[in-house]
Protein backbone atom coordinates (compact mmCIF):
# COMPACT_ATOMS: atom_id res chain seq x y z
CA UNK A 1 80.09 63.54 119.79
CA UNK A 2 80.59 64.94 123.36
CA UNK A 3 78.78 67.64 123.93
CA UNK A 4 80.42 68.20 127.15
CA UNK A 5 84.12 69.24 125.67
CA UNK A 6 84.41 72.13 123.78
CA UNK A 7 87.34 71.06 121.95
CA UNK A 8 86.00 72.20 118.77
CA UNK A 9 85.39 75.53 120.15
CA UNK A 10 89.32 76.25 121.11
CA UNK A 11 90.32 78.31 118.56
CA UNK A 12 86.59 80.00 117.96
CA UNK A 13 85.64 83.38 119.43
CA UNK A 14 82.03 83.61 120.37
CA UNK A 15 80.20 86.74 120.57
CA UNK A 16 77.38 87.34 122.65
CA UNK A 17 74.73 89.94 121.45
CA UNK A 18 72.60 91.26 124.93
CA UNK A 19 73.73 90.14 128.15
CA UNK A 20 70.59 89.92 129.73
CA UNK A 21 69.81 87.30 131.58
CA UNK A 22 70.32 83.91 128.63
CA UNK A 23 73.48 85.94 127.81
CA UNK A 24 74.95 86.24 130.71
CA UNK A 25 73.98 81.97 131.57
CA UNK A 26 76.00 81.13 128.60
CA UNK A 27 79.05 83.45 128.84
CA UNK A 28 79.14 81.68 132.46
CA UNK A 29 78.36 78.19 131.18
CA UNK A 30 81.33 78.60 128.59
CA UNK A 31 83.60 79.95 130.89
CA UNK A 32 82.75 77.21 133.70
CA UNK A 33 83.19 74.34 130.86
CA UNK A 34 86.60 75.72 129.85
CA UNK A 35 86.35 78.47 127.44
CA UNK A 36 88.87 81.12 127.53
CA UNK A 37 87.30 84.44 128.54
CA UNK A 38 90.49 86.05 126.01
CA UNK A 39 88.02 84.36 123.22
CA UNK A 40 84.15 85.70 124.52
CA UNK A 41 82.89 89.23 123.45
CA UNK A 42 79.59 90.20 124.77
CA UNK A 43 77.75 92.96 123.69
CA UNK A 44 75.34 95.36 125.92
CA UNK A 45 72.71 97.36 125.26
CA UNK A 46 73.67 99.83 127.36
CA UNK A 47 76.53 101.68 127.69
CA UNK A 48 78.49 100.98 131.07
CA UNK A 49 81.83 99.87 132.26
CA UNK A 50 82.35 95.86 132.05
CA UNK A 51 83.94 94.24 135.22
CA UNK A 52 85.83 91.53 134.88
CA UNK A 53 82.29 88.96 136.29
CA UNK A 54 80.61 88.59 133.19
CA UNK A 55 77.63 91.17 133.15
């Protein structure tokens, strides 16, 4: 298997509960690999306005 592709992941939405600091690394991570941002949701414990960078 190749970890590097995330083929298997293209019709997948991934949700990321906290966006602290390992949050945020792999909303970037996925994005960076190929991921469609349309697909992430990422949660945050507080409530604030979410730019378009990824927390």
């Amino acid at each position: 298997m190749n970890t590097s592709s995330l083929d298997f992941l293209s019709k997948e939405t991934i949700g990321i509960i906290g966006c602290g600091h390992l949050g945020r690394a792999i909303a970037l991570e996925l994005v960076s690999r190929g991921f469609s941002s349309d697909r992430l949701r990422l949660s945050l414990w507080q409530k604030q306005e979410v730019s378009t960078e990824y927390c």
